[in-house]
N, C-alpha and C. Protein backbone atom coordinates (compact mmCIF):
# COMPACT_ATOMS: atom_id res chain seq x y z
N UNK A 1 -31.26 -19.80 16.96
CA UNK A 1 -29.96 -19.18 16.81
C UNK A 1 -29.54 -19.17 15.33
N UNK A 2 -30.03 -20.40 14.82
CA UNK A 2 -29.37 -20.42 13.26
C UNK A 2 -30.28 -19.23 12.26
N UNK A 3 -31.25 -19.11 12.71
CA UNK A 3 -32.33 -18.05 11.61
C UNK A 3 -31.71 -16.29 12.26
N UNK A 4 -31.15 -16.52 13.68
CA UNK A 4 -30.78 -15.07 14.15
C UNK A 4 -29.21 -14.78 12.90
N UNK A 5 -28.36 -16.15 13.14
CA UNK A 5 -27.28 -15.56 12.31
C UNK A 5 -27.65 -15.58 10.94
N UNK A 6 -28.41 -16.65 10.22
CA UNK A 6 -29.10 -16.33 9.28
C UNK A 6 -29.22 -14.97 8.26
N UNK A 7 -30.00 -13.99 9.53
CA UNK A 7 -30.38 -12.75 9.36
C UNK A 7 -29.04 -11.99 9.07
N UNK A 8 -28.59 -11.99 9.88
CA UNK A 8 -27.32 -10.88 10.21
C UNK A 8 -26.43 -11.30 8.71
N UNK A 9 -26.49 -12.56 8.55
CA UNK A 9 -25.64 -12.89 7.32
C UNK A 9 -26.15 -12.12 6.16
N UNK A 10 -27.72 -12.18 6.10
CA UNK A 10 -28.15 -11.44 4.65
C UNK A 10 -27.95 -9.84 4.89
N UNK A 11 -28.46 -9.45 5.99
CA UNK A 11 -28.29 -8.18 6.45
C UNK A 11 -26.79 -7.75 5.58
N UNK A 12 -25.66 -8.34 6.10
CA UNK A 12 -24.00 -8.00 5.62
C UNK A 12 -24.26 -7.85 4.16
N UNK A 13 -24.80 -8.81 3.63
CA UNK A 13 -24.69 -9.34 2.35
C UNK A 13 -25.30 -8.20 1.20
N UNK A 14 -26.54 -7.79 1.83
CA UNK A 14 -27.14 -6.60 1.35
C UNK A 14 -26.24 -5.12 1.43
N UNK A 15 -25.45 -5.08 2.34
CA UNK A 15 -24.74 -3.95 2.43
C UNK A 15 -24.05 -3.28 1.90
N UNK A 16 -23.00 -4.99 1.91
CA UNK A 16 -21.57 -4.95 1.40
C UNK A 16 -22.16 -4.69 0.22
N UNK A 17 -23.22 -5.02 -0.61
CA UNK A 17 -24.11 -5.23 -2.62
C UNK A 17 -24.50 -3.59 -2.63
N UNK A 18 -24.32 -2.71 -1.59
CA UNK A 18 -24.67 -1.34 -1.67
C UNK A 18 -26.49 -1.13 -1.68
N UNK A 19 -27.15 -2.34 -1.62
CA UNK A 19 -28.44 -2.46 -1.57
C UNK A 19 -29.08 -1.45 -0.77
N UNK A 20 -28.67 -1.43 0.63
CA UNK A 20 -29.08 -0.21 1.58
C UNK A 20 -28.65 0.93 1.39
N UNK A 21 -28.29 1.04 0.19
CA UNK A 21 -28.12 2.82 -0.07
C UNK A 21 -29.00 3.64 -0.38
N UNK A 22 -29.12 4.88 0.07
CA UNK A 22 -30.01 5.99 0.16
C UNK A 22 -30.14 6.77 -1.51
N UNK A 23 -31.28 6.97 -2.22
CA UNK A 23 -31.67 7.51 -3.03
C UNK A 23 -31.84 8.96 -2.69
N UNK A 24 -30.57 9.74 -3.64
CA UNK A 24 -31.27 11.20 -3.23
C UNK A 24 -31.74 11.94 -4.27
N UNK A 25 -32.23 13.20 -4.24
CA UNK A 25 -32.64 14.31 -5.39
C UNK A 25 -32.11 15.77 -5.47
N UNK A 26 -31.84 15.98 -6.58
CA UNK A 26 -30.66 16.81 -6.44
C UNK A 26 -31.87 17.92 -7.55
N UNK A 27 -31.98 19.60 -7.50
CA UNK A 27 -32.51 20.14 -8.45
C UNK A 27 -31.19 21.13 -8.59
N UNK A 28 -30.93 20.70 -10.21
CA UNK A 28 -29.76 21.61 -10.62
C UNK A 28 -30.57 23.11 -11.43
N UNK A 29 -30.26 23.88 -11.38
CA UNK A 29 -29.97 25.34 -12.23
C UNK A 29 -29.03 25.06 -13.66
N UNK A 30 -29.53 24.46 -15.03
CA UNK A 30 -28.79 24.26 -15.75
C UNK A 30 -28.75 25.65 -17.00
N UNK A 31 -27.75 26.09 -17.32
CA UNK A 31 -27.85 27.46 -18.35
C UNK A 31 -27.43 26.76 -19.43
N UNK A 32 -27.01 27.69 -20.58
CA UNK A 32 -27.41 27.04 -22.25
C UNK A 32 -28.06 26.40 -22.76
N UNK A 33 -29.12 26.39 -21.81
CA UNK A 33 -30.70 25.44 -22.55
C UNK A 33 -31.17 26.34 -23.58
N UNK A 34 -30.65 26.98 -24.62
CA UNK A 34 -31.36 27.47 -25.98
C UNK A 34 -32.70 27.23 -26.80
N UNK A 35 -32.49 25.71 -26.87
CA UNK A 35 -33.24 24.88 -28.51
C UNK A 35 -33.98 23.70 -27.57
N UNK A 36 -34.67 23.34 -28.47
CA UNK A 36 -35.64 22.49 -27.86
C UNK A 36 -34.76 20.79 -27.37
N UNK A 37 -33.78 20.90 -28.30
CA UNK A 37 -32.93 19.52 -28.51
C UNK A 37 -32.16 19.50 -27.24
N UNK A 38 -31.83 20.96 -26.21
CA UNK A 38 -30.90 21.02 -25.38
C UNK A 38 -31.69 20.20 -23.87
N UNK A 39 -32.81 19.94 -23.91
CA UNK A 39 -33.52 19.08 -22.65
C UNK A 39 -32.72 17.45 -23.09
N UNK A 40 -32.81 17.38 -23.66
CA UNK A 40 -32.57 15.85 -24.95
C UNK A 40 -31.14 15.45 -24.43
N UNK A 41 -30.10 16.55 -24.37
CA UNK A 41 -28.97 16.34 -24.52
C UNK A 41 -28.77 16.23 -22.98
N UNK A 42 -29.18 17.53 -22.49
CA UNK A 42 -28.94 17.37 -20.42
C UNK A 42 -29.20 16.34 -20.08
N UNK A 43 -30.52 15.78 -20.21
CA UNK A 43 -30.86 13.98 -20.05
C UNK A 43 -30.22 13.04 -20.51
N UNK A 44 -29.93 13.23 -21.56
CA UNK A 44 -28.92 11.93 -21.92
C UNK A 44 -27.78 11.78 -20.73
N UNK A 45 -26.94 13.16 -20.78
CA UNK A 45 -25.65 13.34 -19.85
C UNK A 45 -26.17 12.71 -18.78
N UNK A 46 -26.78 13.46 -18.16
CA UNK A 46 -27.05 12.91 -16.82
C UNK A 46 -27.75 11.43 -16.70
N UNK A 47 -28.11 11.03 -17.44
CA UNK A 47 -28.55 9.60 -17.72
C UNK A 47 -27.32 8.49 -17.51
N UNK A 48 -26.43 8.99 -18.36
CA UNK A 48 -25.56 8.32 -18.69
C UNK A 48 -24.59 7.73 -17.05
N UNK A 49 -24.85 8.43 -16.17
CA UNK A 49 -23.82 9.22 -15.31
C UNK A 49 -24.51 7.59 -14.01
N UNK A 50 -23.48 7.04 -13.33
CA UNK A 50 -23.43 5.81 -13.09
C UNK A 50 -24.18 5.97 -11.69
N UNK A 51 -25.57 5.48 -11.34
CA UNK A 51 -25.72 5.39 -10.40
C UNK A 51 -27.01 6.59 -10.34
N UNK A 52 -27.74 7.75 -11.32
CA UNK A 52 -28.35 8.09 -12.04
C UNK A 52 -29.83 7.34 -12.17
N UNK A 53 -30.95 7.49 -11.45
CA UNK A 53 -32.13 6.13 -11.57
C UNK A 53 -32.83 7.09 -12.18
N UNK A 54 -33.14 8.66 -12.32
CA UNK A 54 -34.30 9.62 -13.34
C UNK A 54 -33.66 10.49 -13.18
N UNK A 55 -34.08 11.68 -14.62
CA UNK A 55 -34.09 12.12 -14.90
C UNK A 55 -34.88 13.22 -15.44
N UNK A 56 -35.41 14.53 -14.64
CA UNK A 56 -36.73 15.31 -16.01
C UNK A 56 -36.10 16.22 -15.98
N UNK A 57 -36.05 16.98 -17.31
CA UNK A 57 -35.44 18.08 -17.15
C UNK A 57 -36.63 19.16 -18.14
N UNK A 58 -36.69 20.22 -17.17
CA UNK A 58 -38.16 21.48 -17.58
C UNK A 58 -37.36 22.67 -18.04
N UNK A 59 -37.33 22.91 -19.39
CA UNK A 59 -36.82 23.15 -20.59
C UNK A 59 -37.61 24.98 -19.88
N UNK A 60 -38.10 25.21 -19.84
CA UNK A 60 -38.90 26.64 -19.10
C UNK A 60 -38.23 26.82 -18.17
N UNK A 61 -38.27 26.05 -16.91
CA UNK A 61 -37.32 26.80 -15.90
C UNK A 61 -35.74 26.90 -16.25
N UNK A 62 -35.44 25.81 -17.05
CA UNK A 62 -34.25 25.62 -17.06
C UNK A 62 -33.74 24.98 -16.12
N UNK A 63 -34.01 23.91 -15.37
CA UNK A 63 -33.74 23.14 -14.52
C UNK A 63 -33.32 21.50 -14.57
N UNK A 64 -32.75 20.87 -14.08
CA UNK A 64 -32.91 18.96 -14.13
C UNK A 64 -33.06 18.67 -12.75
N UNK A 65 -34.40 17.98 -12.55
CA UNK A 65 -34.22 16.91 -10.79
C UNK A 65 -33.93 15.82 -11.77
N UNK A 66 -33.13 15.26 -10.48
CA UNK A 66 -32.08 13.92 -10.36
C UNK A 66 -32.13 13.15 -9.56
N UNK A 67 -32.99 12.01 -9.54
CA UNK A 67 -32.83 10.99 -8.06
C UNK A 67 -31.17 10.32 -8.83
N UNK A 68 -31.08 9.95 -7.50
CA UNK A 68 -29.59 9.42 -7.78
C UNK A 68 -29.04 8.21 -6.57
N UNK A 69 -28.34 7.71 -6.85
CA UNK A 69 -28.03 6.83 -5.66
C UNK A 69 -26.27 7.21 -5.32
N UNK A 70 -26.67 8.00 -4.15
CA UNK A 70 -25.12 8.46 -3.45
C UNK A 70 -24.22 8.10 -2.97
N UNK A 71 -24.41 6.12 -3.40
CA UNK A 71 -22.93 5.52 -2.73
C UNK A 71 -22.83 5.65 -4.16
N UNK A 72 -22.95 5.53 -5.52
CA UNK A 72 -22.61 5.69 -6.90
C UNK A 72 -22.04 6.88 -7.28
N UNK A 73 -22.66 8.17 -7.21
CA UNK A 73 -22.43 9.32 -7.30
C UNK A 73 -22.98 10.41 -6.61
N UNK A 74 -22.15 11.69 -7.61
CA UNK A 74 -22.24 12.80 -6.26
C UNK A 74 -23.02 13.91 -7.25
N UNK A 75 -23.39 14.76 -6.24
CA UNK A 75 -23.88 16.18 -6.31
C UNK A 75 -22.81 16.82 -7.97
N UNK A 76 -21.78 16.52 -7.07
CA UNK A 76 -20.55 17.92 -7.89
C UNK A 76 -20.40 16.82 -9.45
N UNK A 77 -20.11 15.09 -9.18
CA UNK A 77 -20.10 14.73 -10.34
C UNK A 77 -21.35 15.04 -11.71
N UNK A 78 -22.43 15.26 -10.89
CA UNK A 78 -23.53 15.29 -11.73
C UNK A 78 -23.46 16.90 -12.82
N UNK A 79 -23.01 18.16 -11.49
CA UNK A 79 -22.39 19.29 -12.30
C UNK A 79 -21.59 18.65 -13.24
N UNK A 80 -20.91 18.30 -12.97
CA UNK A 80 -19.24 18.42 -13.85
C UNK A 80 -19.87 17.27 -14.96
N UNK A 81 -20.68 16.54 -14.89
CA UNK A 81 -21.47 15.87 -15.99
C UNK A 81 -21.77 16.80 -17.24
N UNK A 82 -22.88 17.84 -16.62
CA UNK A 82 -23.66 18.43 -17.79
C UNK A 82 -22.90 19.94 -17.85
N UNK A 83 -21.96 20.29 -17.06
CA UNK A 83 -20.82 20.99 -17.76
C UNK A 83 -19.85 20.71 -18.70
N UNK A 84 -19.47 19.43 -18.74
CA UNK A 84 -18.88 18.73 -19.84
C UNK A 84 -19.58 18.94 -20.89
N UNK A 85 -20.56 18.89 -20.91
CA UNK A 85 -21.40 18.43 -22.13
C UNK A 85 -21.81 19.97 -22.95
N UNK A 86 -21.18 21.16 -22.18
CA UNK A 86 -21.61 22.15 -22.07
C UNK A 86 -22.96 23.39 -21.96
N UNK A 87 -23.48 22.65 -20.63
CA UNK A 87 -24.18 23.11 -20.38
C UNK A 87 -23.96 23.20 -18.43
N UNK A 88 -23.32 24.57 -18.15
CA UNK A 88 -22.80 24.89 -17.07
C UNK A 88 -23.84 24.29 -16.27
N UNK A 89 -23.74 24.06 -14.70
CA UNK A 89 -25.03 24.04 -14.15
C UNK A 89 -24.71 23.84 -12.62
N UNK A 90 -25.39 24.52 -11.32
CA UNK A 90 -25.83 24.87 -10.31
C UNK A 90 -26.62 23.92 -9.58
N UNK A 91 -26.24 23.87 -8.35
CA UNK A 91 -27.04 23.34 -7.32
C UNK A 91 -28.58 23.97 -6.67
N UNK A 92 -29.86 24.17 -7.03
CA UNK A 92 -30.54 24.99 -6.46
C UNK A 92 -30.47 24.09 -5.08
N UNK A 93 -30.66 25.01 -3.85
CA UNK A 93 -30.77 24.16 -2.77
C UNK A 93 -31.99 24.62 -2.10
């Protein structure tokens, strides 16, 4: 009985720590990628952005995938990230 509540105790413990949260991937459509420096800068932004575990961003398509962890952040924060930074950018889905 003591190793069953045991369990259930770490189980909570992990939860409540956001430990069991789901990693997702997000491929944005980012525009004003011009210069070679503008991959440099989208990554940083989105780097920066809390909850954010990678980052590549392919300077040719004009694109960034994003694993991310979605009790941290969101889809729309990650836009409104590298729109700030000015570089508008899209959800491909």
């Amino acid at each position: 009985m003591r190793k069953l509540i045991a369990m259930v105790c770490l189980w909570l413990l992990l939860v409540a720590n956001g430990v069991m949260a789901e990693i997702k991937t997000a491929v944005l459509k980012v525009d004003n990628m011009t210069c070679v420096s503008c991959p440099y800068i989208v990554e940083k932004t989105l780097s920066g952005v809390k909850g954010v575990a990678e980052v590549i961003v392919d300077f040719e398509q004009k694109t960034a995938t994003v694993r991310f962890d979605d009790e941290q952040t969101t889809v729309f924060i990650l836009v409104a990230a590298t729109t700030n930074a000015g570089y508008p950018s899209t959800v491909i889905e």
